[in-house]
N, C-alpha and C. Protein backbone atom coordinates (compact mmCIF):
# COMPACT_ATOMS: atom_id res chain seq x y z
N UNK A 1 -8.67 123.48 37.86
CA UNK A 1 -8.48 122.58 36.71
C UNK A 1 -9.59 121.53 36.67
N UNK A 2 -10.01 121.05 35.57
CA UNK A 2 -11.21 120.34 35.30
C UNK A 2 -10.01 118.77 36.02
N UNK A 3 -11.29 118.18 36.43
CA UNK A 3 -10.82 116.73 36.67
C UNK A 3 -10.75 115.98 35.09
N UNK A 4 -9.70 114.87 35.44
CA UNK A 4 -10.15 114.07 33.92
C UNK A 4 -11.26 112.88 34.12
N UNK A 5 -12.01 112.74 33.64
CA UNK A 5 -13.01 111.70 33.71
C UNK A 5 -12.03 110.43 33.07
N UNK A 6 -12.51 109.21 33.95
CA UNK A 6 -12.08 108.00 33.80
C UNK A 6 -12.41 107.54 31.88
N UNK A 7 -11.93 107.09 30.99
CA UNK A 7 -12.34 106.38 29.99
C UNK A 7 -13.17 105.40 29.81
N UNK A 8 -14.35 104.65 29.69
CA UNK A 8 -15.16 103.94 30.55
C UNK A 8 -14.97 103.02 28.89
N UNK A 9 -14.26 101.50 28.65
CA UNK A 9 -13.72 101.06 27.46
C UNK A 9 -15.32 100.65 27.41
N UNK A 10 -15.82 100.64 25.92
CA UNK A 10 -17.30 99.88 25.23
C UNK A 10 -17.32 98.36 25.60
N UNK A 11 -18.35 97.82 25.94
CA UNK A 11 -18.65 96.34 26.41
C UNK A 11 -19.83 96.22 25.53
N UNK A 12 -19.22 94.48 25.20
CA UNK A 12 -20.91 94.53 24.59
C UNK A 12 -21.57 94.61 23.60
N UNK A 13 -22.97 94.75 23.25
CA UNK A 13 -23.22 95.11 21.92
C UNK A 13 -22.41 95.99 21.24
N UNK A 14 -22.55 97.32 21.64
CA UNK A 14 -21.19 98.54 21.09
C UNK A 14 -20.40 98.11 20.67
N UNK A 15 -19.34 97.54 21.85
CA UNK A 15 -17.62 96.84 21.21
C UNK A 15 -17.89 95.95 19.88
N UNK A 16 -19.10 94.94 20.15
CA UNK A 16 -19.06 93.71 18.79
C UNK A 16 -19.39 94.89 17.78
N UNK A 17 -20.10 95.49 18.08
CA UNK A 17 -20.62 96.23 16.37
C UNK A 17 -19.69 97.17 15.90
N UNK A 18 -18.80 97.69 16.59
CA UNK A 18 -17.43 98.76 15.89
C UNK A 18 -16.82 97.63 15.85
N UNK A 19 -16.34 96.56 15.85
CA UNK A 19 -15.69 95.83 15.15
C UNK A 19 -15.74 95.03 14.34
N UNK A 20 -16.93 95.20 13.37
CA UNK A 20 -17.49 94.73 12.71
C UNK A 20 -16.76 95.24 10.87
N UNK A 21 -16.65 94.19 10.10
CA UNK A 21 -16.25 94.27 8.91
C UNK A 21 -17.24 95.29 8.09
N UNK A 22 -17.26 96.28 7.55
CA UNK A 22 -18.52 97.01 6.96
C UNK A 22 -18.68 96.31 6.30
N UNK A 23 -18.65 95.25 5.77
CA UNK A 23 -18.94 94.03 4.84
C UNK A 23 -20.20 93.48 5.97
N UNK A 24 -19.56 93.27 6.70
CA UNK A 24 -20.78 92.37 7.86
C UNK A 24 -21.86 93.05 8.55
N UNK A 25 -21.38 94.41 8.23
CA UNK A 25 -22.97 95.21 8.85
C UNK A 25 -23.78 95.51 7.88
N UNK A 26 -22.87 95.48 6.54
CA UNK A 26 -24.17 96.17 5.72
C UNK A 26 -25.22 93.91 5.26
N UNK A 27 -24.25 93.22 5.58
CA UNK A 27 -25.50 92.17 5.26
C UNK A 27 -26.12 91.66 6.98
N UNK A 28 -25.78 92.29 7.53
CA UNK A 28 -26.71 92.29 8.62
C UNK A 28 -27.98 93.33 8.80
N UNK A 29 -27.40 94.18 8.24
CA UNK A 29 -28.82 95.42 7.69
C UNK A 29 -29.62 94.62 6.48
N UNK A 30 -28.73 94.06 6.12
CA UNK A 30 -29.84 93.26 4.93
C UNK A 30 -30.73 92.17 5.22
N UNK A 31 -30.46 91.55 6.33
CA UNK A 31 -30.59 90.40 7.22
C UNK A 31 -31.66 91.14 7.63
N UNK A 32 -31.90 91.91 8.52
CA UNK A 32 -33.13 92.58 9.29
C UNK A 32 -33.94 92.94 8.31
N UNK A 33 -33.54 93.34 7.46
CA UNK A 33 -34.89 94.22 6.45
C UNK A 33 -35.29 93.26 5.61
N UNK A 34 -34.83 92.14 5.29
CA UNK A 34 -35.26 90.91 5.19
C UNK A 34 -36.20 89.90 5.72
N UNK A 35 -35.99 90.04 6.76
CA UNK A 35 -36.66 89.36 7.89
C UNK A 35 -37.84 90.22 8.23
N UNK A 36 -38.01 91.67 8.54
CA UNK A 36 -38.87 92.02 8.11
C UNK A 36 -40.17 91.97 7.56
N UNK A 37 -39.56 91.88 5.97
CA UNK A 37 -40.16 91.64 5.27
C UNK A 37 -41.25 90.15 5.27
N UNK A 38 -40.26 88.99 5.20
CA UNK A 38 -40.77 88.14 5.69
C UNK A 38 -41.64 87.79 6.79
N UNK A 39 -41.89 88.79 8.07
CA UNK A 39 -42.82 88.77 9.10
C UNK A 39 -44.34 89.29 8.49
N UNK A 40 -43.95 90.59 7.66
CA UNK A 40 -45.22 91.56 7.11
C UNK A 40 -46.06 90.47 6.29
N UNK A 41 -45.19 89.81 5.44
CA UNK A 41 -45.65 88.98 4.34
C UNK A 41 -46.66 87.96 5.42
N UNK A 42 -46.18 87.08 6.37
CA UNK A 42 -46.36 85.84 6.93
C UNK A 42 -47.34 86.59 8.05
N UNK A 43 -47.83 87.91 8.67
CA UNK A 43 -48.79 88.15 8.95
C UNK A 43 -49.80 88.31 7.89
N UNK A 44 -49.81 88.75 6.64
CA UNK A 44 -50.82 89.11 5.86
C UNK A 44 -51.32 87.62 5.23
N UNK A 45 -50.36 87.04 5.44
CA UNK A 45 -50.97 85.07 4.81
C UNK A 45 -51.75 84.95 6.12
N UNK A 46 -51.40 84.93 7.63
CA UNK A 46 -52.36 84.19 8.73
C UNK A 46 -53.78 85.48 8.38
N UNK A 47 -53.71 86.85 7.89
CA UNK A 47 -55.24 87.21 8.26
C UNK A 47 -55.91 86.60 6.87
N UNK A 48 -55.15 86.28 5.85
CA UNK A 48 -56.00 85.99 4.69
C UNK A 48 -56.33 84.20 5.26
N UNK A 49 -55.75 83.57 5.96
CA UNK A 49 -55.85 82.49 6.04
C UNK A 49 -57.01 81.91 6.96
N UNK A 50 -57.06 83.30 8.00
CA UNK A 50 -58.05 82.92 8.78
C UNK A 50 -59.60 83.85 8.70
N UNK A 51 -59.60 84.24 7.39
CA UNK A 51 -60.47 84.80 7.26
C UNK A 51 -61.91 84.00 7.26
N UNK A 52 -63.27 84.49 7.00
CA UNK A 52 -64.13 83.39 7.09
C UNK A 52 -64.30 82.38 6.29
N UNK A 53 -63.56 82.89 4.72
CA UNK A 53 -64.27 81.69 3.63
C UNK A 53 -63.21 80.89 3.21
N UNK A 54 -61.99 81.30 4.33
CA UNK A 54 -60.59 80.52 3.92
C UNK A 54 -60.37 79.55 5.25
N UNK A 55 -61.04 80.14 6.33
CA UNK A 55 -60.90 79.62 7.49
C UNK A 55 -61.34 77.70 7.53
N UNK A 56 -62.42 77.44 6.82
CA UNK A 56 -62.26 76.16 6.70
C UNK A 56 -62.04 75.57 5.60
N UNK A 57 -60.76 76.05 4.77
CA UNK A 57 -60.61 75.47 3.46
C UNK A 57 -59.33 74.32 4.17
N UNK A 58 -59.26 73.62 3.55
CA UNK A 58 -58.36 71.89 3.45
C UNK A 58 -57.25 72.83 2.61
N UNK A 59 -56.21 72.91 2.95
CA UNK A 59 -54.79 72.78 2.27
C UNK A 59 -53.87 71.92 2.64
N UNK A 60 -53.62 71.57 2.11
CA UNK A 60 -52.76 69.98 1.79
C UNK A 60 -50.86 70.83 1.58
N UNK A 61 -50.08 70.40 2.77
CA UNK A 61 -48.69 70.54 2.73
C UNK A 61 -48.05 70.06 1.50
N UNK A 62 -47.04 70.39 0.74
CA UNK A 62 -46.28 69.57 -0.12
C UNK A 62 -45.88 68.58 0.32
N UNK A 63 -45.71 67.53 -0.33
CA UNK A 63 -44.53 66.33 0.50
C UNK A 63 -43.36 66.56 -0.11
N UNK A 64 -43.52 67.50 -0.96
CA UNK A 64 -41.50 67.74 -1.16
C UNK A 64 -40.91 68.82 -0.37
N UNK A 65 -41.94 69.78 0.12
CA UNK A 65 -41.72 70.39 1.27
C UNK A 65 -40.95 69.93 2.44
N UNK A 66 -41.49 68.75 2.69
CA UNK A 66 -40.54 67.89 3.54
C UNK A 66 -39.68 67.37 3.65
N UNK A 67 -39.05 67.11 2.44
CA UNK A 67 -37.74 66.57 1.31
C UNK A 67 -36.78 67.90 1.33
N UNK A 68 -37.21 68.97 0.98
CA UNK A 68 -36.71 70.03 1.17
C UNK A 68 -36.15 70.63 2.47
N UNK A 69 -37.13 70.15 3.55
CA UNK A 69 -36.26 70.54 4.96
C UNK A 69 -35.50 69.66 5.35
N UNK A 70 -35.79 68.34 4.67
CA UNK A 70 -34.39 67.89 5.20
C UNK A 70 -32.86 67.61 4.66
N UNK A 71 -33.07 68.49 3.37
CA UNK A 71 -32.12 69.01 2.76
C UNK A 71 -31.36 70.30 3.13
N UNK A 72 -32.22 71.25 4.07
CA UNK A 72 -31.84 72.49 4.41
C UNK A 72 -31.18 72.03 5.97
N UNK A 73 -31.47 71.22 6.44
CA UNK A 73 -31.32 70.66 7.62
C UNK A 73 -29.75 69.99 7.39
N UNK A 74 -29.50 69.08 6.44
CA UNK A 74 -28.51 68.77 6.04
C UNK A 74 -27.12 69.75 6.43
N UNK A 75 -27.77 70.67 5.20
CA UNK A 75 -26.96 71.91 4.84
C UNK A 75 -26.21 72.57 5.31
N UNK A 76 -26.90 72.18 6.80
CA UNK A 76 -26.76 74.00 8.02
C UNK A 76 -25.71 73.00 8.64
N UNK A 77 -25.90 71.44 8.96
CA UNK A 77 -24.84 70.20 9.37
C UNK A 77 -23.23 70.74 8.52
N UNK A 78 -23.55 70.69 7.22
CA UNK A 78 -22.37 70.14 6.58
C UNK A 78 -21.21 72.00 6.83
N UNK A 79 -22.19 72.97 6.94
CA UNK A 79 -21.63 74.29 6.77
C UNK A 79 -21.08 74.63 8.01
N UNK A 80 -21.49 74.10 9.04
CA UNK A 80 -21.10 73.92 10.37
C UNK A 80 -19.61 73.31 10.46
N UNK A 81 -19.76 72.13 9.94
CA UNK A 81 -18.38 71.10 9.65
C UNK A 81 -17.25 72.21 9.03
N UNK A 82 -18.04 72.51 7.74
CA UNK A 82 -17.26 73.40 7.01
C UNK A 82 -16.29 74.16 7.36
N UNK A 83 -17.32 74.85 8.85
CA UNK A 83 -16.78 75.89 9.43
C UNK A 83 -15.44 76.05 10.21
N UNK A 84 -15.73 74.56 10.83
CA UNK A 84 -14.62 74.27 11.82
C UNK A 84 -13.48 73.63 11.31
N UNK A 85 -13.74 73.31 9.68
CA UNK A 85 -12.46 72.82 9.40
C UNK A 85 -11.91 74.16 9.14
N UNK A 86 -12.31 75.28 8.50
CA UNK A 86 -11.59 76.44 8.39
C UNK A 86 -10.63 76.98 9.32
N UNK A 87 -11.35 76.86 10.81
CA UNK A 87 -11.29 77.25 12.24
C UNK A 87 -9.63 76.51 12.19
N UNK A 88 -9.36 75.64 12.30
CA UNK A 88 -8.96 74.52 11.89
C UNK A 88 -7.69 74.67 11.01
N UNK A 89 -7.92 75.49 10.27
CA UNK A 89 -6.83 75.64 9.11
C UNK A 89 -6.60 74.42 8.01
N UNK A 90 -7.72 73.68 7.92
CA UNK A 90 -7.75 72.25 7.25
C UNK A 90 -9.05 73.23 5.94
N UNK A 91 -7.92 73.43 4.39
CA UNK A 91 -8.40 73.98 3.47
C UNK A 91 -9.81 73.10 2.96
N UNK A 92 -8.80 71.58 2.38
CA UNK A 92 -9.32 70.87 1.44
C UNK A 92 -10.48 70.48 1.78
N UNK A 93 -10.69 69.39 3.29
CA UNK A 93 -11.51 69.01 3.67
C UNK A 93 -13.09 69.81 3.67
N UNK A 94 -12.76 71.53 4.44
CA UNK A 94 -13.54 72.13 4.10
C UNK A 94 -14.25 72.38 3.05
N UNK A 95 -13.15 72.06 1.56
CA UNK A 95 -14.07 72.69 0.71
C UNK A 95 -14.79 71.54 0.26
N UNK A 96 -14.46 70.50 0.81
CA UNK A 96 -15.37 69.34 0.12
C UNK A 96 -17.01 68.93 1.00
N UNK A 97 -17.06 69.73 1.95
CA UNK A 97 -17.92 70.24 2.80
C UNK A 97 -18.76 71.08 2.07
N UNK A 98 -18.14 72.21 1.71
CA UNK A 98 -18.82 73.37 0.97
C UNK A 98 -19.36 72.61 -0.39
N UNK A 99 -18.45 71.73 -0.70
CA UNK A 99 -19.37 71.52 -1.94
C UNK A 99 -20.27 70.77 -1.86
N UNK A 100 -20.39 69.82 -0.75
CA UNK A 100 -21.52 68.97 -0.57
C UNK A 100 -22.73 70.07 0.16
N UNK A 101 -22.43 71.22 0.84
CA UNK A 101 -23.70 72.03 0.73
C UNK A 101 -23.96 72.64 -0.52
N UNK A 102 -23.51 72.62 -1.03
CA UNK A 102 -23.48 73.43 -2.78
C UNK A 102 -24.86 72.32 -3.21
N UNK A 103 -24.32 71.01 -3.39
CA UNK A 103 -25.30 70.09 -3.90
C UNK A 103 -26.59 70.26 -3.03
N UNK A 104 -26.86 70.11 -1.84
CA UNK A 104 -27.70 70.15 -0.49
C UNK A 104 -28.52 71.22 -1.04
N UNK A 105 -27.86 72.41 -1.06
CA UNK A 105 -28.77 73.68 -1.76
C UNK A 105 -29.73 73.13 -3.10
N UNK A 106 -28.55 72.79 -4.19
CA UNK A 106 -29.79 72.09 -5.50
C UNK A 106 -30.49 71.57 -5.32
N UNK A 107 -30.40 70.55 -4.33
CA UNK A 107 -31.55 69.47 -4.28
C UNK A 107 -32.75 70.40 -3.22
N UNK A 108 -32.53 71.27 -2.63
CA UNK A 108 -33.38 72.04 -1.76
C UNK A 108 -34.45 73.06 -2.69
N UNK A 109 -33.59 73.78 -4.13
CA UNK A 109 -33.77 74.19 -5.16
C UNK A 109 -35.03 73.04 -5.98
N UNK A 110 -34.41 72.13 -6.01
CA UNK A 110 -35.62 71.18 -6.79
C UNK A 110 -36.61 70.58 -6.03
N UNK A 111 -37.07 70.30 -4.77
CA UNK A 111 -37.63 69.97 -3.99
C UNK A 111 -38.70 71.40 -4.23
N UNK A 112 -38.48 72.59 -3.81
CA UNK A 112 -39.14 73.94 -3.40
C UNK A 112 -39.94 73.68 -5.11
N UNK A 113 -39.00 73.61 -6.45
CA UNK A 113 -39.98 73.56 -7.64
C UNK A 113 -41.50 72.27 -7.39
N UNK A 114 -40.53 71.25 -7.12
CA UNK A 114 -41.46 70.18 -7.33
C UNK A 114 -42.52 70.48 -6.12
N UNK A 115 -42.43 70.90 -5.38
CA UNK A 115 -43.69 71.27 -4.30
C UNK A 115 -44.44 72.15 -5.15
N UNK A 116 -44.00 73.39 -5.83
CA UNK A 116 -45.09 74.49 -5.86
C UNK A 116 -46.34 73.15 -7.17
N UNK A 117 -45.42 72.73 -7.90
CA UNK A 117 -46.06 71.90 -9.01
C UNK A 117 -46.65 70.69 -7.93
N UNK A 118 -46.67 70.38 -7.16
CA UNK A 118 -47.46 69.34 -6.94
C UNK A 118 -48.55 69.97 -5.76
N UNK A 119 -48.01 71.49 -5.59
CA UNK A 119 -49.32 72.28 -5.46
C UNK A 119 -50.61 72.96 -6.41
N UNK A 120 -49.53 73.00 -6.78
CA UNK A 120 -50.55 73.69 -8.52
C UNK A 120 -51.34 72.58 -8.72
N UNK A 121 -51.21 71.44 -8.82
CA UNK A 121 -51.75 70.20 -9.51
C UNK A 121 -53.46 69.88 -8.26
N UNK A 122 -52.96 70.36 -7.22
CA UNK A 122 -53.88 69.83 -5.81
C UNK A 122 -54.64 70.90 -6.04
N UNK A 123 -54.81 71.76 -7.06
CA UNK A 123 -55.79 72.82 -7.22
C UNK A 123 -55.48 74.51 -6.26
N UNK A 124 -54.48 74.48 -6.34
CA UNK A 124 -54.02 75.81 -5.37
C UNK A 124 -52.87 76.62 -6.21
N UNK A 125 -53.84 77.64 -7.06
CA UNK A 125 -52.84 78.63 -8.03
C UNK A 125 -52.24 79.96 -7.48
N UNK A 126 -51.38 80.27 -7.96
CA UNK A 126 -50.82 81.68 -7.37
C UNK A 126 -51.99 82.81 -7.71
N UNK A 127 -52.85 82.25 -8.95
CA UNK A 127 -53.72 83.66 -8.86
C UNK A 127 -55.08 83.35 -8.59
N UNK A 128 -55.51 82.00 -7.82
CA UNK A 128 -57.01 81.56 -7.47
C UNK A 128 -57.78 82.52 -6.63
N UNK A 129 -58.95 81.29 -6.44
CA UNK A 129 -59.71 82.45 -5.40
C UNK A 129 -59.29 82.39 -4.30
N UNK A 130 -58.21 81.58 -3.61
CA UNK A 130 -58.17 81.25 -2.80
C UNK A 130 -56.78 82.32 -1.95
N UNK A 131 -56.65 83.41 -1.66
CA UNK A 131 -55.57 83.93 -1.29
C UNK A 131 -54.84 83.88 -0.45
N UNK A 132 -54.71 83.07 0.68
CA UNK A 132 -54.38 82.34 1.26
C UNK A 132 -52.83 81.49 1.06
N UNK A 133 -53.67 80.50 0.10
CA UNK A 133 -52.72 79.25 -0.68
C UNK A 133 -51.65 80.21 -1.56
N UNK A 134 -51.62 81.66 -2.33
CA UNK A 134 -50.95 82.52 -3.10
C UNK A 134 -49.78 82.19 -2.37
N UNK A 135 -50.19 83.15 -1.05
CA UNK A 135 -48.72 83.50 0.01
C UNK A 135 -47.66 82.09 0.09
N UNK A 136 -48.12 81.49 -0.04
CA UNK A 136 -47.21 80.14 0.00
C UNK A 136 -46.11 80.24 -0.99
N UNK A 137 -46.88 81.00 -2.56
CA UNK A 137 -45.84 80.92 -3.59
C UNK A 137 -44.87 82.11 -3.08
N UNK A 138 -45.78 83.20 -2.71
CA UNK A 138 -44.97 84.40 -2.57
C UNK A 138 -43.79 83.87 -1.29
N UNK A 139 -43.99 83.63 -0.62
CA UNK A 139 -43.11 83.45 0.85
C UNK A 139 -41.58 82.53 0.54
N UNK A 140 -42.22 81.59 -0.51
CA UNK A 140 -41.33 79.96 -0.67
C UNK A 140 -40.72 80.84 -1.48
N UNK A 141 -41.24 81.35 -2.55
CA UNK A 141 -40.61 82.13 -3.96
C UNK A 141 -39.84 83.10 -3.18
N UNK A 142 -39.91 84.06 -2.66
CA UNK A 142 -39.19 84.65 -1.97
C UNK A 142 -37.68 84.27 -1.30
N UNK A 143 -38.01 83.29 -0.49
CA UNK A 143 -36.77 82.80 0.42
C UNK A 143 -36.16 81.75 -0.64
N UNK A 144 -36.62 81.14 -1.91
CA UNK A 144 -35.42 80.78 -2.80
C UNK A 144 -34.76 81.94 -3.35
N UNK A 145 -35.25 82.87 -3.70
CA UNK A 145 -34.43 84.01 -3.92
C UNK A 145 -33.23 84.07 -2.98
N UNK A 146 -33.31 84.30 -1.98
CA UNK A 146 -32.87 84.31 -0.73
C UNK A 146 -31.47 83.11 -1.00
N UNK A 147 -31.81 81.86 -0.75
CA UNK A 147 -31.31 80.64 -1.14
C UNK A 147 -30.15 81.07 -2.34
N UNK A 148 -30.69 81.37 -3.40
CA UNK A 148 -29.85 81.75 -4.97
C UNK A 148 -28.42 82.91 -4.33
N UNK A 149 -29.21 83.93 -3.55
CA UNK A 149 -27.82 84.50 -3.24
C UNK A 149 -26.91 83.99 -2.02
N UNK A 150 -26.99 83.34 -1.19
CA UNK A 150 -26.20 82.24 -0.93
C UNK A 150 -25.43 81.57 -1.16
N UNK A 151 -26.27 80.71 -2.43
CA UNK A 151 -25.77 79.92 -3.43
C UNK A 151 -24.58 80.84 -3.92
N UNK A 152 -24.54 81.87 -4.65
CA UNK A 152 -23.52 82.64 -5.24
C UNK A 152 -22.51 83.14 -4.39
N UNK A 153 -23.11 83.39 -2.68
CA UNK A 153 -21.54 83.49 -2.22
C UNK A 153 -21.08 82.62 -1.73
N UNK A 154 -21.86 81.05 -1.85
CA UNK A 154 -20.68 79.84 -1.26
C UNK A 154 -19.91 79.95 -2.57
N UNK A 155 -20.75 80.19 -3.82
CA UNK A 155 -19.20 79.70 -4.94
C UNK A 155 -18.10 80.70 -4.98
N UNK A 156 -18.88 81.86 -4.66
CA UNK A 156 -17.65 82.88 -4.56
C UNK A 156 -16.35 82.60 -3.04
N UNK A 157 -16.93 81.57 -2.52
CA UNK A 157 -15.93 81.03 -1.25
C UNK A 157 -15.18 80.00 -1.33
N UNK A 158 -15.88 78.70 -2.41
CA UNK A 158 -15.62 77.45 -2.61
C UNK A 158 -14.61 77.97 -3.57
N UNK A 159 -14.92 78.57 -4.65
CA UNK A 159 -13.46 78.08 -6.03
C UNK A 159 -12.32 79.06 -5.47
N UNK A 160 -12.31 79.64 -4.46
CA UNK A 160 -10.63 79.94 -4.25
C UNK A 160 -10.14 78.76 -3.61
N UNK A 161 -11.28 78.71 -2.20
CA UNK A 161 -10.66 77.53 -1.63
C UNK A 161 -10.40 76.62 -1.96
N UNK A 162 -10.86 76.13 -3.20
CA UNK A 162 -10.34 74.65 -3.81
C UNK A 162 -9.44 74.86 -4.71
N UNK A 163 -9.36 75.74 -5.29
CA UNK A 163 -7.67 75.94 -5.98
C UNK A 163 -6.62 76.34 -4.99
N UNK A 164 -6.94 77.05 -3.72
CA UNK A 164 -5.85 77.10 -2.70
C UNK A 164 -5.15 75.96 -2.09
N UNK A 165 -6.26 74.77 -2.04
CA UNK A 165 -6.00 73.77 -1.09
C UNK A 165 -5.41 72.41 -2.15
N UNK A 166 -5.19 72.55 -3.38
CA UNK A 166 -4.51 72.00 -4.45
C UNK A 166 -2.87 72.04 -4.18
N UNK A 167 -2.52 73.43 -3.68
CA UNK A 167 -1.04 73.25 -3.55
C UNK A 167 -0.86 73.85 -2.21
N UNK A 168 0.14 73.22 -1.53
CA UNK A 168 0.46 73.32 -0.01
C UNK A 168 0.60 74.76 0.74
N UNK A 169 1.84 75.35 -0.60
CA UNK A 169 2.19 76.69 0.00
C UNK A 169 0.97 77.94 -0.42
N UNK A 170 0.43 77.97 -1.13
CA UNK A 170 -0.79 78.48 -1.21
C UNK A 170 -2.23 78.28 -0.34
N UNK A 171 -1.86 76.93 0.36
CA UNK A 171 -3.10 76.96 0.99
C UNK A 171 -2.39 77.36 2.49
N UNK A 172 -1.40 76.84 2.48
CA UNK A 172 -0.70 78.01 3.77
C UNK A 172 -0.86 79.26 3.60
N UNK A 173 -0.72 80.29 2.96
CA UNK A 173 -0.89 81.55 2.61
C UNK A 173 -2.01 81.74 2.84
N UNK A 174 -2.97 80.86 2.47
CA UNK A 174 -4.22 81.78 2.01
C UNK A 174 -5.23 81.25 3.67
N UNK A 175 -4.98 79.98 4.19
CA UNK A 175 -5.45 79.89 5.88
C UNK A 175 -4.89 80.69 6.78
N UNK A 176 -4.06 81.42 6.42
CA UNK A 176 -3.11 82.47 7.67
C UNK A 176 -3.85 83.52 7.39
N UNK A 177 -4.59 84.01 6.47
CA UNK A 177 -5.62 85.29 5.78
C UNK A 177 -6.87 85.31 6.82
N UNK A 178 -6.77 86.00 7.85
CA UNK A 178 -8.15 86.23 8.90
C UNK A 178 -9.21 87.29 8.07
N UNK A 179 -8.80 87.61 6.96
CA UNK A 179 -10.44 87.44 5.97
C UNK A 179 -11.01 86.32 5.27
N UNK A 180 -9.82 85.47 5.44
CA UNK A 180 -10.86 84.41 4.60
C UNK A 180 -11.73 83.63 5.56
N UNK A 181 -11.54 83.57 6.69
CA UNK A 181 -11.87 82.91 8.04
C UNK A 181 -13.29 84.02 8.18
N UNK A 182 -13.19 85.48 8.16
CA UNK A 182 -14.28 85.66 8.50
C UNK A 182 -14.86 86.20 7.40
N UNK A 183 -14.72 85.99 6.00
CA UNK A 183 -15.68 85.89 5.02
C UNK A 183 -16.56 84.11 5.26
N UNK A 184 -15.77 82.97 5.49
CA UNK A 184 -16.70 81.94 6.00
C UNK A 184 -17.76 82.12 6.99
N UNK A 185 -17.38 83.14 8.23
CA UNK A 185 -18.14 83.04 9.24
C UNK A 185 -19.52 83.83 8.72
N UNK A 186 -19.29 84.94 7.53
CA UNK A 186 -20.44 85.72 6.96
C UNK A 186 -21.14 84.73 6.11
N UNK A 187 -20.68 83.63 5.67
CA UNK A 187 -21.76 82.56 4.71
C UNK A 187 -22.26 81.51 5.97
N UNK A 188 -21.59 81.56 6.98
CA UNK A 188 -22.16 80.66 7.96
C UNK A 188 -23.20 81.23 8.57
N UNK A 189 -23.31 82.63 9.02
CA UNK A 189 -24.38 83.17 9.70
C UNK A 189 -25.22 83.67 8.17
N UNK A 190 -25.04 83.63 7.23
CA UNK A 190 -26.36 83.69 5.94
C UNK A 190 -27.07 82.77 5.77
N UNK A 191 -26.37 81.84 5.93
CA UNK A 191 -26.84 80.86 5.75
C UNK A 191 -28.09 80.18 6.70
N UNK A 192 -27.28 80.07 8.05
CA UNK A 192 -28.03 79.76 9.17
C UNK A 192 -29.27 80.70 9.20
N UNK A 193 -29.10 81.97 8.90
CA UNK A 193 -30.65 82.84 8.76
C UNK A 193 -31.45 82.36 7.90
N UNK A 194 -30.83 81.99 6.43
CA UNK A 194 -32.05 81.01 5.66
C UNK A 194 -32.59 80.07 6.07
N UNK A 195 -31.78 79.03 6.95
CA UNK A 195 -32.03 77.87 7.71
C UNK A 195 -33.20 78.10 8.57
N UNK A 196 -32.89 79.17 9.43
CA UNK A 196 -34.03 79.29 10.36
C UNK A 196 -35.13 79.91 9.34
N UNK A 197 -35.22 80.94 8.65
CA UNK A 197 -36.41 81.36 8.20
C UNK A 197 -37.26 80.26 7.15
N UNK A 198 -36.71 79.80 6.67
CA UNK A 198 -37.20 78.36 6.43
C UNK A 198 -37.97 77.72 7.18
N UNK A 199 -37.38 77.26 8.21
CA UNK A 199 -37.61 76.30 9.34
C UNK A 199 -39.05 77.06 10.12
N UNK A 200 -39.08 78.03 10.06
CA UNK A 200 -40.00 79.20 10.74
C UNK A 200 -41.19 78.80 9.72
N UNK A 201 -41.22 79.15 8.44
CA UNK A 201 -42.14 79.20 7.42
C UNK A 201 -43.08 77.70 7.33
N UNK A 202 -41.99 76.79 7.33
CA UNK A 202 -42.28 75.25 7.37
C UNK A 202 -43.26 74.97 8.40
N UNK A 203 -42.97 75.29 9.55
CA UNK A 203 -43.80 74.87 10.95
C UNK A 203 -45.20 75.57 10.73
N UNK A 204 -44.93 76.92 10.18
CA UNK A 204 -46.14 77.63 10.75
C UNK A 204 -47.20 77.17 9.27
N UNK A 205 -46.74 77.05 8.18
CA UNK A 205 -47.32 76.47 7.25
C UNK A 205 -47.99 74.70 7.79
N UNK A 206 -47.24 74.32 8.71
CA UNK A 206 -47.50 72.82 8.49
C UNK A 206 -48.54 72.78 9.67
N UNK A 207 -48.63 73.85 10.42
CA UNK A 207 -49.84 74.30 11.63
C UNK A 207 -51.22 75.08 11.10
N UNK A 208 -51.06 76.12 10.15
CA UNK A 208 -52.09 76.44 9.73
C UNK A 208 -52.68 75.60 8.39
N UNK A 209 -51.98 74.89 8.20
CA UNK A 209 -53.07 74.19 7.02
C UNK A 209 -53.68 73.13 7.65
């Protein structure tokens, strides 16, 4: 008779990823091919940047650029809070969290405009000679994209939760729901990836110019 081999239970990467919401793997596949993208892009800006006739050109940072990270910086604070009031089972508070990143995002939204325009103005067009200074629009333009769908699934998170947390027995119902807990944790880790790829773009922009 064959022996039975022991069952050897998954540890680990394996176990986390079969238990994963197919909701949460397919925007974690989106997450990588994203990011990606963003590396290909942000190598092809450093060879255009350090090429010979770009290599000693003066580019001048936005200063709303800077206004902007510390709006995104904010953000990743208040979504954090957010998080743990969920954790928490505390509806309302949370959503008044969420909505103050809601605002955090706009003003991050108008900061990213008013930079490209007070780049445009410093003589650095998306279609100059200068190709280099382009990638800036492409990269920033890019990751507000990025930003916008965010934006659409905090509201798709915020207006239940704030009509849930209006009446008692409904927001009891709807905090006992371990999808709504880990549909937050999927805008918390989206989020935090914009945060960092941001934060990534910012530095290395504020080093090569």
């Amino acid at each position: 008779m064959l022996e039975k081999k022991p069952i050897i239970a998954e540890k680990g990467f394996l176990q986390n990823l079969r238990q994963l919401h197919p909701y949460q793997t397919m925007m974690y596949m989106a997450m990588a091919g994203s990011g990606f993208l963003f590396l290909v892009i942000l190598v092809a800006y450093s060879v255009q940047r350090f090429q010979f006739q770009n290599a000693q050109l003066q580019i001048t940072l936005p200063k709303a650029f800077y206004a902007s990270t510390a709006f995104m910086l904010l953000s990743a604070a208040c979504i954090k809070i957010a998080k743990n009031y969920i954790l928490r089972d505390q509806l309302k508070p949370a959503s008044n969290m969420l909505a103050g990143v809601f605002l955090l995002a706009m003003g991050f939204a108008g900061c990213q405009v008013w930079g490209w325009m007070e780049f445009y103005t410093k003589g650095f067009q998306l279609t100059g000679n200068n190709v280099a200074s382009s990638y800036v629009y492409i990269l920033s333009g890019i990751h507000l994209f990025h930003v916008a769908l965010a934006l659409g699934f905090l509201l798709y998170i915020l207006i239940p939760f704030y009509r849930n947390s209006r009446h008692v027995v409904n927001e009891l119902i709807f905090v006992t729901n371990p999808y709504q807990k880990k549909k937050m944790n999927m805008l918390f880790v989206f989020w935090t990836y914009v945060d960092v790829v941001w934060l990534v773009m910012f530095f290395y922009f504020a080093l090569t110019f």
